[in-house]
N, C-alpha and C. Protein backbone atom coordinates (compact mmCIF):
# COMPACT_ATOMS: atom_id res chain seq x y z
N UNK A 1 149.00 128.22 105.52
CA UNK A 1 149.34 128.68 104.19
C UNK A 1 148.05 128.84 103.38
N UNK A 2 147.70 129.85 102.27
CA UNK A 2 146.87 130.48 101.82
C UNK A 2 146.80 129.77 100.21
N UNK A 3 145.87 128.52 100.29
CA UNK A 3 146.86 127.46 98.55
C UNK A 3 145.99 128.32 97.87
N UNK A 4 144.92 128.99 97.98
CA UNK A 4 144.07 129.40 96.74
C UNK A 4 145.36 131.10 96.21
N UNK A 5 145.49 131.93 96.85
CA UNK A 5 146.29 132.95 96.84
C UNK A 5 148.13 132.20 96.43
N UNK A 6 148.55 131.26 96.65
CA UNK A 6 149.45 130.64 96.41
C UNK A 6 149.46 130.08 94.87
N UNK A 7 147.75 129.39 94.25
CA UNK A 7 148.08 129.04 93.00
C UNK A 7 147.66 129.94 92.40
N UNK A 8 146.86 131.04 92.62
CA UNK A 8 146.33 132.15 91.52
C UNK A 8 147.52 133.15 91.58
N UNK A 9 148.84 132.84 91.97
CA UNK A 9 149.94 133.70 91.84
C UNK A 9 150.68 132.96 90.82
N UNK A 10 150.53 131.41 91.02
CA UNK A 10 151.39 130.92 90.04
C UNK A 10 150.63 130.73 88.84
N UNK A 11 149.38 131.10 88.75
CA UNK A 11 148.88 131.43 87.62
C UNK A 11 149.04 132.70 87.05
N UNK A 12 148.88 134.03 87.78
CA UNK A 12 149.36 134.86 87.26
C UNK A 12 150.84 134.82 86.51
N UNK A 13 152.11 134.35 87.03
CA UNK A 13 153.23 133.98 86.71
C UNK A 13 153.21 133.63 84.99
N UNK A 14 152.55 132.51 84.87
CA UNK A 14 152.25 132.08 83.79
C UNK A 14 152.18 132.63 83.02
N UNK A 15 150.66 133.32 83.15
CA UNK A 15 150.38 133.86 82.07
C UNK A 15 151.15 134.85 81.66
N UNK A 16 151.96 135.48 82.80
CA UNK A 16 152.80 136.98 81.83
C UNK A 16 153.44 135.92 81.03
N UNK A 17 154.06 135.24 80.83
CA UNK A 17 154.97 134.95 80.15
C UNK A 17 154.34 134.80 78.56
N UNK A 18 152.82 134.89 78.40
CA UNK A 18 152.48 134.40 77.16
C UNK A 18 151.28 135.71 76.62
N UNK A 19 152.10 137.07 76.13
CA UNK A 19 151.46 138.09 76.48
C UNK A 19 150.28 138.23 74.91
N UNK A 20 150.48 136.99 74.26
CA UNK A 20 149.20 137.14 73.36
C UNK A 20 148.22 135.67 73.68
N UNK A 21 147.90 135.14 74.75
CA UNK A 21 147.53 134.51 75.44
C UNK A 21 147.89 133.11 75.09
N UNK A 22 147.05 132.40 76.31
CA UNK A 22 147.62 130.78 76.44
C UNK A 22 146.58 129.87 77.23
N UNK A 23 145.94 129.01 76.36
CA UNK A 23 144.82 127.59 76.75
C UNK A 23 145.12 127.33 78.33
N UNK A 24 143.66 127.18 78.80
CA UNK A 24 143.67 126.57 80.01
C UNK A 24 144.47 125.19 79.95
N UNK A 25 144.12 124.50 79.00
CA UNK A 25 145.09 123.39 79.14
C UNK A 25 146.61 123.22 80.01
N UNK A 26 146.61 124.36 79.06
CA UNK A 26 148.87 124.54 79.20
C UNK A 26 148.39 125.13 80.81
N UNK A 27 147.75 125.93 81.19
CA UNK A 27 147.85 126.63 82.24
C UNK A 27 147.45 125.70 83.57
N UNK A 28 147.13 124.52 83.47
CA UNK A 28 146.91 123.01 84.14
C UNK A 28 147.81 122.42 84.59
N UNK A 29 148.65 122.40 83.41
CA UNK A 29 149.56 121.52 83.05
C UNK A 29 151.24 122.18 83.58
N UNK A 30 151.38 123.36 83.20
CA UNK A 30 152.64 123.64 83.51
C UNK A 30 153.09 124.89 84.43
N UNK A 31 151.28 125.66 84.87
CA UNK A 31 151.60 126.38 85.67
C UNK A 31 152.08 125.99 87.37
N UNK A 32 151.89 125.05 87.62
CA UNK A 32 152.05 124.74 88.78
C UNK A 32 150.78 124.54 90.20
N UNK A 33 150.13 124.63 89.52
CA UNK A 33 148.62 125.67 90.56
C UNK A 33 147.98 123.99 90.83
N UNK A 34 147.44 123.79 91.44
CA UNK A 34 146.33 123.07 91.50
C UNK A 34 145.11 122.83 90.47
N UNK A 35 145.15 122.20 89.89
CA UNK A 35 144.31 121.34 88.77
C UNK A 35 142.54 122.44 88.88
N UNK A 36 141.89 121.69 90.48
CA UNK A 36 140.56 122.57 90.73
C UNK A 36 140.65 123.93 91.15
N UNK A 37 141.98 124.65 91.06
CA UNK A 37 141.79 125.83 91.90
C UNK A 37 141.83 127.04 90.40
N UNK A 38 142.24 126.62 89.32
CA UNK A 38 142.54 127.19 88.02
C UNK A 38 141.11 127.82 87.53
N UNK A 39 140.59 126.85 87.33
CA UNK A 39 138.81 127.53 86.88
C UNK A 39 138.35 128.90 87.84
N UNK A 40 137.87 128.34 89.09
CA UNK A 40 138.05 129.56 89.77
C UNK A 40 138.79 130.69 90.15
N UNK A 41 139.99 130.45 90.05
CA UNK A 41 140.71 131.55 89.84
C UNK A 41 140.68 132.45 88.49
N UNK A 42 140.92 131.83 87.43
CA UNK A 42 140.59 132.17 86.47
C UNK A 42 139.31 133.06 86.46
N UNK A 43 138.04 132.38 86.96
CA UNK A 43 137.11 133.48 86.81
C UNK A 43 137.16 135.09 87.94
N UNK A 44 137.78 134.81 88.88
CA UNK A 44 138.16 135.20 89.63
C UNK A 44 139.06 136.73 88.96
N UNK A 45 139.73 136.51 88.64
CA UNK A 45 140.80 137.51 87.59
C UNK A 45 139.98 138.01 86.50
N UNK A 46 138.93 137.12 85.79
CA UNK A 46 138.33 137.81 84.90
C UNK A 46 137.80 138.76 85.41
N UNK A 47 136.76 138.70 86.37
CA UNK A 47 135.77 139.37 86.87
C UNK A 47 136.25 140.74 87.17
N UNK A 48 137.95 141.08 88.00
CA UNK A 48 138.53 141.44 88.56
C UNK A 48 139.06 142.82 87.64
N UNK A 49 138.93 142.20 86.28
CA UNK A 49 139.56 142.79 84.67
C UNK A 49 141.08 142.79 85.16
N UNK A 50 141.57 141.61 85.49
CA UNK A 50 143.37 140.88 84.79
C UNK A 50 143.19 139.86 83.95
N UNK A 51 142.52 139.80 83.51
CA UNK A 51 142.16 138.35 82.37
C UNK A 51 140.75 138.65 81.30
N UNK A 52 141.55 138.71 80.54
CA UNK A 52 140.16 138.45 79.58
C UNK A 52 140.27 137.20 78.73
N UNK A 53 138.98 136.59 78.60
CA UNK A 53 138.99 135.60 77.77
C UNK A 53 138.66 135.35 76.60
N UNK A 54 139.48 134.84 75.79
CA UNK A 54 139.67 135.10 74.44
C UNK A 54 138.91 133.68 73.72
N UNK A 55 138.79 132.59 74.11
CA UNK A 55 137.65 131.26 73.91
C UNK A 55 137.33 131.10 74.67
N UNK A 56 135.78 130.38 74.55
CA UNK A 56 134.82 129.61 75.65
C UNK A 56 134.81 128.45 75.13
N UNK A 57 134.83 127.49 75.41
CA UNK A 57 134.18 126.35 75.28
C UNK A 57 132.53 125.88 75.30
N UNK A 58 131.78 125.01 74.76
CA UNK A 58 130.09 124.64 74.80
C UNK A 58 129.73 125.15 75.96
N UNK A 59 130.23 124.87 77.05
CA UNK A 59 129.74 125.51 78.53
C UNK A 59 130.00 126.46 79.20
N UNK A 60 130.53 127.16 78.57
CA UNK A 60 131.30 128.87 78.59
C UNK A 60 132.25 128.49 79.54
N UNK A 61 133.21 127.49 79.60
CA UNK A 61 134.25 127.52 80.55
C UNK A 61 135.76 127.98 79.28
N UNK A 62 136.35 129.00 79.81
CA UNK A 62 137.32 129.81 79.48
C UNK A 62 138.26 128.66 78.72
N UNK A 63 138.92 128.49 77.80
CA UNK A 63 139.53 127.80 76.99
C UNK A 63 141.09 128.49 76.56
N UNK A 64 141.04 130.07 76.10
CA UNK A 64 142.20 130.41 76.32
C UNK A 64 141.90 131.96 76.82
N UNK A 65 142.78 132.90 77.64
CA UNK A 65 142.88 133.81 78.37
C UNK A 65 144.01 134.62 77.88
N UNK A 66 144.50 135.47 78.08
CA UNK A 66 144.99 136.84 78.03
C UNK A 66 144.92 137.58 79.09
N UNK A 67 146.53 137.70 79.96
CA UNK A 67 146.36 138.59 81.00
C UNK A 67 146.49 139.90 80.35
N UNK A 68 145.87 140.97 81.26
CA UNK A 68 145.53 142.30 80.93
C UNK A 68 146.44 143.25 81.23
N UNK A 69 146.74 143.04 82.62
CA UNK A 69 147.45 143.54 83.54
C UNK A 69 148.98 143.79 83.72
């Protein structure tokens, strides 16, 4: 089974549901995905242009997102 392609689906999932975007937090917490696989995916989709990110945090890690797509 393929967990990285398995949680960056249930991240995608997510996020449609919140089409003026939604905190990594919530997206931790209730998408279902794996805790370490979220960051990278996340950048992953950015890069990709299905995500843009709408806060950074001090260390430019994505804070809240907006799928595009």
């Amino acid at each position: 089974m393929d967990y990285k392609q398995r949680d960056t689906e249930r991240i995608i999932c997510y996020l449609k549901k919140y089409p003026e975007g939604v905190g990594v937090e919530d997206i931790i917490a209730h998408s279902g995905a794996e805790k370490l696989r979220v960051y990278p995916a996340l950048f992953e989709l950015e890069q990709s242009g299905c995500v843009r990110v709408l806060e950074r945090g001090l260390l430019g890690a994505p804070e809240r997102v907006l799928w595009l797509k």
